[in-house]
C-alpha atoms as a PDB file:
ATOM      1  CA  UNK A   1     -36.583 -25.164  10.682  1.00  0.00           C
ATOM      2  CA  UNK A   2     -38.996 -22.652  11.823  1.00  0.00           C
ATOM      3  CA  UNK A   3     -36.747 -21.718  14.932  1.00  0.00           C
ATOM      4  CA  UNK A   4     -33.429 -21.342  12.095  1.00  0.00           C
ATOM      5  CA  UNK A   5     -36.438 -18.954  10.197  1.00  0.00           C
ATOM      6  CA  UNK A   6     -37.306 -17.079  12.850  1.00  0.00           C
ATOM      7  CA  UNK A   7     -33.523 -16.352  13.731  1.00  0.00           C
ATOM      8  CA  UNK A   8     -32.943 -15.294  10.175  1.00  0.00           C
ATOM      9  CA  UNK A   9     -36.067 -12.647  10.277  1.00  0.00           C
ATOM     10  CA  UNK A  10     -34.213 -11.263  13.320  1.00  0.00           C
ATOM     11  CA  UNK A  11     -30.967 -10.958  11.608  1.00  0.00           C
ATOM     12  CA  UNK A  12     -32.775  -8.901   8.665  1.00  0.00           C
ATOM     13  CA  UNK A  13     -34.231  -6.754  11.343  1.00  0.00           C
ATOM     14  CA  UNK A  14     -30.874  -5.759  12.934  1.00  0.00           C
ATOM     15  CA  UNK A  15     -29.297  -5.310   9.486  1.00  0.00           C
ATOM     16  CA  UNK A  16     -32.075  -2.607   8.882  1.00  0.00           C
ATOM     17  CA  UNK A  17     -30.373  -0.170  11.641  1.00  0.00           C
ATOM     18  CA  UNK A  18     -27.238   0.070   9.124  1.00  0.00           C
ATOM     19  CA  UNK A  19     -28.978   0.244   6.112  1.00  0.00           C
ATOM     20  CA  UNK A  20     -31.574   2.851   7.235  1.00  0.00           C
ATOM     21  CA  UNK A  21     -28.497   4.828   8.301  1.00  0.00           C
ATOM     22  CA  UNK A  22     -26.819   4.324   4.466  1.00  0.00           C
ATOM     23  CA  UNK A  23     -30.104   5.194   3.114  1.00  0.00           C
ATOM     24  CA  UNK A  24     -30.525   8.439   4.945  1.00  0.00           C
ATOM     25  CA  UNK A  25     -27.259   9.956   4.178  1.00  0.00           C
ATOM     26  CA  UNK A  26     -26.909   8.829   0.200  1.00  0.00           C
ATOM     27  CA  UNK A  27     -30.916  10.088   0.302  1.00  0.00           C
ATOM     28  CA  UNK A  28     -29.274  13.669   2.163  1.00  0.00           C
ATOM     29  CA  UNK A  29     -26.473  13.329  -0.481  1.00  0.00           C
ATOM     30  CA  UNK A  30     -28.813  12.646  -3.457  1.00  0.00           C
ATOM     31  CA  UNK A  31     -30.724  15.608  -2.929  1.00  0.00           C
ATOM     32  CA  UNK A  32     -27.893  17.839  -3.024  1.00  0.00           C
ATOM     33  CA  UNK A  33     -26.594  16.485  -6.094  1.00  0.00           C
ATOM     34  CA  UNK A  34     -30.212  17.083  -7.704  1.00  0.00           C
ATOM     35  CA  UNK A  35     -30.253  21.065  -6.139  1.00  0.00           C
ATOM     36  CA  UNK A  36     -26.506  21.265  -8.055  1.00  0.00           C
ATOM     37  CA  UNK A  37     -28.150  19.671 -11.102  1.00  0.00           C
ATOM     38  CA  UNK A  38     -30.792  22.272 -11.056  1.00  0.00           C
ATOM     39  CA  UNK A  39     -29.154  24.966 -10.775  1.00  0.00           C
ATOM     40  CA  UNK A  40     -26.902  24.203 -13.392  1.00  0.00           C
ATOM     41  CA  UNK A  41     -29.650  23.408 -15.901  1.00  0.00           C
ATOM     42  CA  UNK A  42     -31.318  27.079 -14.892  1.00  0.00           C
ATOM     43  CA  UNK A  43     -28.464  28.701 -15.368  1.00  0.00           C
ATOM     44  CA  UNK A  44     -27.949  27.047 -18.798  1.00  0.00           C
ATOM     45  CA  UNK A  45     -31.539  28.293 -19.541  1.00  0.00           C
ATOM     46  CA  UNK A  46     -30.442  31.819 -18.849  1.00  0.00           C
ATOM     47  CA  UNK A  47     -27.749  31.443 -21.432  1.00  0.00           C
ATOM     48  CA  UNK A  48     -29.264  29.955 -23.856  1.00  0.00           C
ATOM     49  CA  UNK A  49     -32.973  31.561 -23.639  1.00  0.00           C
ATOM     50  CA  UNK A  50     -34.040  30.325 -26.906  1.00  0.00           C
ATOM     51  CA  UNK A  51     -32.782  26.475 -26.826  1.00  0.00           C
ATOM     52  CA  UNK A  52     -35.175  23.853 -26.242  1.00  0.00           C
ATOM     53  CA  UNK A  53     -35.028  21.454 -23.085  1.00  0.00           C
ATOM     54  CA  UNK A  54     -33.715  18.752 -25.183  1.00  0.00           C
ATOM     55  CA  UNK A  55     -30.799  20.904 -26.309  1.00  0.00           C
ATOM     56  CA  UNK A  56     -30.187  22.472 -22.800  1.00  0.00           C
ATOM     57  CA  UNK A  57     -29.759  18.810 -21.592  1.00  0.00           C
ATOM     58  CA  UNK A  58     -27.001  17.740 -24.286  1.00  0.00           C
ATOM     59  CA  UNK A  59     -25.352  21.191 -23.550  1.00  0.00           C
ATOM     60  CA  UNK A  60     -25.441  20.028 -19.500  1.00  0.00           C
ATOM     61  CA  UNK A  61     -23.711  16.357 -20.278  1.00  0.00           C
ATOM     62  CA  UNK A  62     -21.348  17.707 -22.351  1.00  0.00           C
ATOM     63  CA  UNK A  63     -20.117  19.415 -18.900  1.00  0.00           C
ATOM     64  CA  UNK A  64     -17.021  18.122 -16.892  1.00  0.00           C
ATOM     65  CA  UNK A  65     -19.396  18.447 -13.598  1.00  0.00           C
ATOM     66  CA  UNK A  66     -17.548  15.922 -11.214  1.00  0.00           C
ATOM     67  CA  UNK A  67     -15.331  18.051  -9.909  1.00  0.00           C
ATOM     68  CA  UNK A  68     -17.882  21.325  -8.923  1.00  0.00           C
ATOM     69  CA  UNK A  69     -20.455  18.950  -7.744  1.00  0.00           C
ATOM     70  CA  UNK A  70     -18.463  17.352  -5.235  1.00  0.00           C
ATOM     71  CA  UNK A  71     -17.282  20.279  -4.340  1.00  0.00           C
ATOM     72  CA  UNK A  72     -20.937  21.957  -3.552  1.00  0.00           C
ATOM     73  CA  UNK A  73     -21.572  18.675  -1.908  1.00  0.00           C
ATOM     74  CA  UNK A  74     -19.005  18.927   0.449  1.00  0.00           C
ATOM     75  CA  UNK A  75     -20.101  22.734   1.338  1.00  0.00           C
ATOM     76  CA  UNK A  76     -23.118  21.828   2.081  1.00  0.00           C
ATOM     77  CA  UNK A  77     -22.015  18.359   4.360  1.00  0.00           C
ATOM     78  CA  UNK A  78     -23.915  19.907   7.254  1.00  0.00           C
ATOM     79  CA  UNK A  79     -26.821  18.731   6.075  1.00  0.00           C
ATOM     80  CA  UNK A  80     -24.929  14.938   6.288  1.00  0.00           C
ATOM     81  CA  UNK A  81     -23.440  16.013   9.757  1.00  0.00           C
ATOM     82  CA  UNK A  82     -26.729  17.386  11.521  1.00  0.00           C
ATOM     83  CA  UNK A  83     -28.620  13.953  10.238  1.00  0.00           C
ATOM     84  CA  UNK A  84     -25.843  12.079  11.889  1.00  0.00           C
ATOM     85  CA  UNK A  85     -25.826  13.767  15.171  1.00  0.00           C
ATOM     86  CA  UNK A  86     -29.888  13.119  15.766  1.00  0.00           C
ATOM     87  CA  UNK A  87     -28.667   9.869  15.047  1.00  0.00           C
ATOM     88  CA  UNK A  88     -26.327   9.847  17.504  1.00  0.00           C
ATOM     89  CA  UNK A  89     -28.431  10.943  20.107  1.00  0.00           C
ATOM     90  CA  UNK A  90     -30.665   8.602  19.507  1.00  0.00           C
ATOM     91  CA  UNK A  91     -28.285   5.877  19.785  1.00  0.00           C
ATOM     92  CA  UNK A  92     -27.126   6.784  22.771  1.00  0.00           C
ATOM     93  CA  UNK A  93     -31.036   6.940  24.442  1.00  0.00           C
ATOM     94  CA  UNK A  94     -31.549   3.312  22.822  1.00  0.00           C
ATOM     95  CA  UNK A  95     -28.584   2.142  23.913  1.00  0.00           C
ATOM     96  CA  UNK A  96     -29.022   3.252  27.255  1.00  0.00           C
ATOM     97  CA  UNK A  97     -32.232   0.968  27.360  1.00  0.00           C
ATOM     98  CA  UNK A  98     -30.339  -2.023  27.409  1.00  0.00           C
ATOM     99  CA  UNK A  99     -28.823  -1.500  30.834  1.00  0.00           C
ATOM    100  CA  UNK A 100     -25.435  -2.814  30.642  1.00  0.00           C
ATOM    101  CA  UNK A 101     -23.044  -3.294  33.660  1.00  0.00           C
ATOM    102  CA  UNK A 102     -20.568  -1.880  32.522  1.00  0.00           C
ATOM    103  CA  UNK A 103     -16.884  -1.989  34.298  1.00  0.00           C
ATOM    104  CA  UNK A 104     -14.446   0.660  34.538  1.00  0.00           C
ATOM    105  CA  UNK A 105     -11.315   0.801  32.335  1.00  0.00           C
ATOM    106  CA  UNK A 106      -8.053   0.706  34.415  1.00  0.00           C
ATOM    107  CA  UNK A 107      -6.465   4.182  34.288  1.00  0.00           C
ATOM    108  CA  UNK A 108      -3.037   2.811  34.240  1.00  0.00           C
ATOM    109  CA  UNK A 109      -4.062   1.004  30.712  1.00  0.00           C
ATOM    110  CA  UNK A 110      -5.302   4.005  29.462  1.00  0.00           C
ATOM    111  CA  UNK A 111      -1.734   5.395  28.604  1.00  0.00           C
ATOM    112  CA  UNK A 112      -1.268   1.907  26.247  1.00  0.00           C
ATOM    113  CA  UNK A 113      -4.915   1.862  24.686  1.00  0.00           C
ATOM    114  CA  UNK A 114      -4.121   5.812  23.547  1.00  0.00           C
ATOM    115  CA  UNK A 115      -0.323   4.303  22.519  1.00  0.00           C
ATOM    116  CA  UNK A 116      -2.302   1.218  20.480  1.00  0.00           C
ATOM    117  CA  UNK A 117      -5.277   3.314  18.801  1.00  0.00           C
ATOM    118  CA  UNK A 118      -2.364   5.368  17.023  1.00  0.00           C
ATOM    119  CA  UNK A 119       0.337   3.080  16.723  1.00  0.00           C
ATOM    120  CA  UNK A 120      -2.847   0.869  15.006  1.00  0.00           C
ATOM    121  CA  UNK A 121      -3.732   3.321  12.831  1.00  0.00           C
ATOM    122  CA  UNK A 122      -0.300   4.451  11.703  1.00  0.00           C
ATOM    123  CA  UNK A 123       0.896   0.647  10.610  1.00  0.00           C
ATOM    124  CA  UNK A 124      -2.165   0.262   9.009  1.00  0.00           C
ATOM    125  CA  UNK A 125      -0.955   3.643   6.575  1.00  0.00           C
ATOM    126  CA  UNK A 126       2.578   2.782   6.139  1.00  0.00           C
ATOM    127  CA  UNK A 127       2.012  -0.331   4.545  1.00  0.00           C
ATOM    128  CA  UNK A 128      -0.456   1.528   2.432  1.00  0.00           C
ATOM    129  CA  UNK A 129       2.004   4.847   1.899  1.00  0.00           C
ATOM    130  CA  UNK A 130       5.000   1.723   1.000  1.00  0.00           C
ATOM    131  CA  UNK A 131       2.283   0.134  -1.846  1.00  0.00           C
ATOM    132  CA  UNK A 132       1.983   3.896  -2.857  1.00  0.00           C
ATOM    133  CA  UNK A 133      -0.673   5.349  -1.732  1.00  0.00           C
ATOM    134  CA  UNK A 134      -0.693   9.404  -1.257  1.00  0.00           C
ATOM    135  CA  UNK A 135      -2.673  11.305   1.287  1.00  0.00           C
ATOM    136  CA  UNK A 136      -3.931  15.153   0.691  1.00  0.00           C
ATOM    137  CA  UNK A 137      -2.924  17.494   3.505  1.00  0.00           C
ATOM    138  CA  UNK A 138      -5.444  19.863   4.411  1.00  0.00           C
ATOM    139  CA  UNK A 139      -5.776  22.646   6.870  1.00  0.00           C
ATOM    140  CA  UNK A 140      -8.764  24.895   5.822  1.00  0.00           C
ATOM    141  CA  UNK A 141     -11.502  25.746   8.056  1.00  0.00           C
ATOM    142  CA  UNK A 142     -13.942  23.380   6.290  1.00  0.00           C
ATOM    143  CA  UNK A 143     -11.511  20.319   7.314  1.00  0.00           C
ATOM    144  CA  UNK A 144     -11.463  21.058  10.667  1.00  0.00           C
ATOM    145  CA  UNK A 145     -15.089  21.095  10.927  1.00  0.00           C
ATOM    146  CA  UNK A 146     -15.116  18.147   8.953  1.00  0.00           C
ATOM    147  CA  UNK A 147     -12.359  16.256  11.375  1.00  0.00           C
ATOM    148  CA  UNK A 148     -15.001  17.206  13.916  1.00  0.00           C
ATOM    149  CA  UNK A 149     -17.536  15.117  12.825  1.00  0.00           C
ATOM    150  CA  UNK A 150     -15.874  12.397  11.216  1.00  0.00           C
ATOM    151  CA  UNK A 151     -13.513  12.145  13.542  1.00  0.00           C
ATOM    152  CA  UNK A 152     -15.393  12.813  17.061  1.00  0.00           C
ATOM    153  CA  UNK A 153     -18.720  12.180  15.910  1.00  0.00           C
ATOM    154  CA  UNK A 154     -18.850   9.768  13.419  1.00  0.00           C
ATOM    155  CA  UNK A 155     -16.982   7.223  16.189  1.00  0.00           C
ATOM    156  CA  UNK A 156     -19.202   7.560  18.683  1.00  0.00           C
ATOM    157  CA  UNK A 157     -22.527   6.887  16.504  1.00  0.00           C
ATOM    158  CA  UNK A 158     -21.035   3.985  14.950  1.00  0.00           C
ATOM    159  CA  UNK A 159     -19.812   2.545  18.081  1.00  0.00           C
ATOM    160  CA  UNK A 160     -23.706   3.496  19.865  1.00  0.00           C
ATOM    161  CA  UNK A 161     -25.076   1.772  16.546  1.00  0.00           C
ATOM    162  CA  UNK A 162     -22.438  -1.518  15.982  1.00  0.00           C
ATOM    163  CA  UNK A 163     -20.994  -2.231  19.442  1.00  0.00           C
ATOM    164  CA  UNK A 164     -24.189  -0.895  21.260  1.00  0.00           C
ATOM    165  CA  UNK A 165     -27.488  -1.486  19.936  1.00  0.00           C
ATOM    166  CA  UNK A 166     -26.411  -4.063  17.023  1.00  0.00           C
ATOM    167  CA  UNK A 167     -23.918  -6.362  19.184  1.00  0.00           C
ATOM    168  CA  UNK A 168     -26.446  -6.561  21.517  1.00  0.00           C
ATOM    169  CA  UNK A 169     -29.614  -7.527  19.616  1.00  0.00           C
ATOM    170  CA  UNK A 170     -27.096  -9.980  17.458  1.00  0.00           C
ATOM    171  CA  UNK A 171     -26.808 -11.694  21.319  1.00  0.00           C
ATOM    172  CA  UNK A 172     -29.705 -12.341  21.757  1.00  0.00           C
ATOM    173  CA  UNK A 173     -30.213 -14.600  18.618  1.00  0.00           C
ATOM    174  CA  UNK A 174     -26.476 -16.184  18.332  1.00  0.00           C
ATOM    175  CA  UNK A 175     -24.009 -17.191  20.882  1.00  0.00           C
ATOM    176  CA  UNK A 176     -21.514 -14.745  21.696  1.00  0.00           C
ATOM    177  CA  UNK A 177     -18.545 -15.778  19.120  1.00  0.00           C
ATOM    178  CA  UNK A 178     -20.809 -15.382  16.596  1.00  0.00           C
ATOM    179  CA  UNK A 179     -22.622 -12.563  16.875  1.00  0.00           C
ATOM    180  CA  UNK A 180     -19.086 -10.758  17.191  1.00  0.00           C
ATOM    181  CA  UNK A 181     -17.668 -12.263  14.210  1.00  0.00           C
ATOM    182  CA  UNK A 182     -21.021 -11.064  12.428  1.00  0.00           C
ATOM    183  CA  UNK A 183     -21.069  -7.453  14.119  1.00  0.00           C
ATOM    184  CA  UNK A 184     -17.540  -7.030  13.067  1.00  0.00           C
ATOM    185  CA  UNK A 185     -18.052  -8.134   9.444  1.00  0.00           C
ATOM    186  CA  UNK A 186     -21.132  -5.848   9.113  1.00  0.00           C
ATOM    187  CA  UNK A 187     -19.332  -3.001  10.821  1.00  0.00           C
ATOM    188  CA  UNK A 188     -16.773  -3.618   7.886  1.00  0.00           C
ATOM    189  CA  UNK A 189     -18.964  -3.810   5.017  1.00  0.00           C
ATOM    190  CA  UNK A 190     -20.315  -0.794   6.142  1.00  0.00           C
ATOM    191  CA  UNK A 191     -17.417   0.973   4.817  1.00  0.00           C
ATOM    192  CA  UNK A 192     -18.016   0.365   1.592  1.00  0.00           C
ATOM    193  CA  UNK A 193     -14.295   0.011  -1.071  1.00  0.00           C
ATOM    194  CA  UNK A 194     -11.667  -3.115   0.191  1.00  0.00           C
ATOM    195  CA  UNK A 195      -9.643  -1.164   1.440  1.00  0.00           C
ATOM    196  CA  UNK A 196     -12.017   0.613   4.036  1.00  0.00           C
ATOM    197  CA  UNK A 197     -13.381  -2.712   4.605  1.00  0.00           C
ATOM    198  CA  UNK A 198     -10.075  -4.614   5.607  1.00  0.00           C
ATOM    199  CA  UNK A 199      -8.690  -1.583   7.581  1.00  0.00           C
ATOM    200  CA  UNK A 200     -12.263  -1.261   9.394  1.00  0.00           C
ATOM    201  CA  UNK A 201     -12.761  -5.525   9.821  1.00  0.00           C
ATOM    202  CA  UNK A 202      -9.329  -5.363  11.976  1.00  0.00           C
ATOM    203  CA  UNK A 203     -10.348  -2.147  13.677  1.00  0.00           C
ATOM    204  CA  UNK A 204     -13.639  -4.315  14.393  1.00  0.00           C
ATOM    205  CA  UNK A 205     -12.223  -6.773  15.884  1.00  0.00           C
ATOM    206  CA  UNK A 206     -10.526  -4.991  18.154  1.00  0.00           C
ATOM    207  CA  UNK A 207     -13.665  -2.592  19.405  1.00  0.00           C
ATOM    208  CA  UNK A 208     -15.707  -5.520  19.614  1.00  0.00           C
ATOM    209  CA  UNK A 209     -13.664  -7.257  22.197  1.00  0.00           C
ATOM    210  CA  UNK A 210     -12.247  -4.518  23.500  1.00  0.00           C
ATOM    211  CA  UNK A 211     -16.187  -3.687  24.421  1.00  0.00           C
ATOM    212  CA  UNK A 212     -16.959  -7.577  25.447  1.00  0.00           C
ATOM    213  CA  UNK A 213     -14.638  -7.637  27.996  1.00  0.00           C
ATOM    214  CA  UNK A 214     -15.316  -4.509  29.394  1.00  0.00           C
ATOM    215  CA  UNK A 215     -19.162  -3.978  28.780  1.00  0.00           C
ATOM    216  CA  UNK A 216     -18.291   0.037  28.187  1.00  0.00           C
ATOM    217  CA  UNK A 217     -18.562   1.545  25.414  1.00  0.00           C
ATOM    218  CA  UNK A 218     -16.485   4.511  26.176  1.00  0.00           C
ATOM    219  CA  UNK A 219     -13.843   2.154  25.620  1.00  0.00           C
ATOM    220  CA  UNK A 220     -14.178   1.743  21.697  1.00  0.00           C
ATOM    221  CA  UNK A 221     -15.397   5.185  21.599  1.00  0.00           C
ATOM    222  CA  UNK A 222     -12.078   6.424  22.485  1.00  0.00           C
ATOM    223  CA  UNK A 223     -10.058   3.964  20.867  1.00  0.00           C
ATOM    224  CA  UNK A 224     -12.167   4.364  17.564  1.00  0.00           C
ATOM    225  CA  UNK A 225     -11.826   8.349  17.991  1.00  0.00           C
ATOM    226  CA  UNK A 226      -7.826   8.180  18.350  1.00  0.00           C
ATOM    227  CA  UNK A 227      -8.014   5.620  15.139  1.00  0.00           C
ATOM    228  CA  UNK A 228     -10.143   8.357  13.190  1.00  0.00           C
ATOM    229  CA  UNK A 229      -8.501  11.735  14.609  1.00  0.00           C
ATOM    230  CA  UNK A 230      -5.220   9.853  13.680  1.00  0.00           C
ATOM    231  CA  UNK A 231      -6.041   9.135  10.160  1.00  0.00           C
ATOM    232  CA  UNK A 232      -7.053  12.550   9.102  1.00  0.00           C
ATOM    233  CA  UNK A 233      -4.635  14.563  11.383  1.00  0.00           C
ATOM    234  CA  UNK A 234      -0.943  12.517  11.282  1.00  0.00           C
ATOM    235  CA  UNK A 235      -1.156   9.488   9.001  1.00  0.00           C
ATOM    236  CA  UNK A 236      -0.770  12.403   5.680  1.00  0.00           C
ATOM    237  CA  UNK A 237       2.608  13.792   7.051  1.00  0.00           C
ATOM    238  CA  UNK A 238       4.271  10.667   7.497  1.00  0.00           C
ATOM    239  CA  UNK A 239       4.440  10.231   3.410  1.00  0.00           C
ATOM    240  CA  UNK A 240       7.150  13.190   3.944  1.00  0.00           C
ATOM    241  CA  UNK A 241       9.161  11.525   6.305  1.00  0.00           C
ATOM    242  CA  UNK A 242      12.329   9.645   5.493  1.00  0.00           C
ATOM    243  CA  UNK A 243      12.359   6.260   4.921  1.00  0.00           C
ATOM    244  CA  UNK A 244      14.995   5.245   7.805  1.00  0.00           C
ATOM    245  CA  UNK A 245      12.260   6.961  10.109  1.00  0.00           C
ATOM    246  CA  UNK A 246       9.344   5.398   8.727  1.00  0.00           C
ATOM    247  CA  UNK A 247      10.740   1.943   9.180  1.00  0.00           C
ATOM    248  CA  UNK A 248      11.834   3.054  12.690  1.00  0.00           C
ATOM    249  CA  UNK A 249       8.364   4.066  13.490  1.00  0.00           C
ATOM    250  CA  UNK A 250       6.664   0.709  12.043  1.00  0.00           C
ATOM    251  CA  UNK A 251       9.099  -1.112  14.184  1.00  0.00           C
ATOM    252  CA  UNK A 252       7.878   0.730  17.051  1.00  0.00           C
ATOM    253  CA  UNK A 253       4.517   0.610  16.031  1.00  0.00           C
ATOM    254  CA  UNK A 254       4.616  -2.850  16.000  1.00  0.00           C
ATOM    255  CA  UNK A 255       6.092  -3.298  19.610  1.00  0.00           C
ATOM    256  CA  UNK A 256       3.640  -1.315  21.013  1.00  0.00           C
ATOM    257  CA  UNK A 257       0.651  -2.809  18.796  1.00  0.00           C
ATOM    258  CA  UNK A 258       1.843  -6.304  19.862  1.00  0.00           C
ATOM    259  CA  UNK A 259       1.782  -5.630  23.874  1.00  0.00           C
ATOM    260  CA  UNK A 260      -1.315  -3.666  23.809  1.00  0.00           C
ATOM    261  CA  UNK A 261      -3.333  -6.913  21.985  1.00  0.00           C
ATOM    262  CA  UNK A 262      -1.713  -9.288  24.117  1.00  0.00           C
ATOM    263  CA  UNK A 263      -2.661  -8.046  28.116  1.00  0.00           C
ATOM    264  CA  UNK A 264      -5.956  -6.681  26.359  1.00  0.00           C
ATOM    265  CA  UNK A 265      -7.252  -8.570  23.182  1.00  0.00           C
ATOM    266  CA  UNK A 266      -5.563 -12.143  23.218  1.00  0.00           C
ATOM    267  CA  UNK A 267      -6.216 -12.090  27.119  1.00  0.00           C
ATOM    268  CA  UNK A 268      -9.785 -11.427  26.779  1.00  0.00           C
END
């Protein structure tokens, strides 16, 4: 009983790298939202010098503010992104500590795992684009600093923080089955809506094996990039394509998917 305990106080303790990073970005994200507040109270103030607070307040919720505050929230994400590149870093020198052997990736795979990271992400969309789901094509400069960080950046500190330092410490309390089933199901939940968390529990899977066989994490890295830079970059044109062609591409998608897990995931 006090050995089952013991294992449990450990488990708490890894969950707290996850939640410490959820906590510092909705606390960056918080304060932003309270900055937009303010300055829309002030500015009420300035209109209407001679209200009191109480009526300045009613005059602020009667505002449709949803819109313009995530709008000044996303202008001002670099708060979000800066926070999640010390993070990074720091992932990487903790990681690091652990010492891993790692073993190299065959090069003549790499063709297939770049194939499977897209093919992967595009199946996952058409299914969601033939339920009818519709996907915002953007191309201003603020996107393309944005599909810098979420989709370079944001990979590589979740696979330093889920494959690297959580997988790891999860090892060293449960066999290895389990703590990959339980890395991959908190790598999922991590994502927050259903829908993020089925798409990211099969993406999980994958990185987490993908990474157990190999003991290299630049191998989920660059699978996880190609999922992300994927989703944000090709996965919103293909709702324009015709239908013959999308089914076309699924079937493809699927061949590809299907010989990609089976020499690397089902082999493993």
């Amino acid at each position: 009983m006090k050995l089952q305990f013991s294992n449990f106080g450990k488990f708490v303790q890894v969950l707290c790298w996850p939640i410490v990073v959820a906590l510092g970005q909705f606390f960056i994200v918080a304060i932003l939202s309270f900055f937009f507040m303010q300055g829309q109270l002030n500015d009420l103030k300035k209109i209407y010098p001679y209200e009191s607070e109480e009526q300045i307040i009613e005059r602020l919720n009667q505002l449709e503010l949803e819109e313009p505050l995530n709008a000044y929230i996303e202008s001002h994400m670099i708060y979000v992104f800066g926070f999640n590149i010390l993070l990074t870093v720091f992932f990487i020198k903790k990681y690091h500590k652990f010492h891993i052997q790692k073993k190299n990736y065959p090069v003549k795979k790499l063709p297939k795992l770049i194939l499977a990271a897209i093919t992967f992400c595009i199946l996952f969309h058409i299914i969601l684009i033939f339920l009818g789901m519709r996907y915002q094509v953007n191309s201003n400069v603020s996107f393309w600093i944005f599909v810098i960080f979420e989709g370079v950046i944001g990979p590589i500190l979740e696979e330093y923080l889920f494959r690297g330092i959580i997988y790891h410490k999860l090892k060293d309390i449960y066999p290895i089955k389990t703590a990959m089933i339980l890395c991959t199901a908190i790598f999922a939940l991590f994502h927050g809506n259903l829908l993020n968390i089925v798409f990211a529990l099969l993406l999980g899977g994958i990185l987490i094996i993908l990474y157990e066989k190999y003991h290299n994490i630049y191998v989920p890295c660059l699978f996880h990039i190609l999922v992300n830079l994927t989703s944000l970059l090709l996965v919103p044109f293909l709702q324009n394509i015709h239908f013959i062609f999308m089914i076309t591409l699924c079937i493809v998608a699927i061949y590809i998917l299907y010989y990609f897990l089976k020499d690397d995931i089902v082999k493993s």
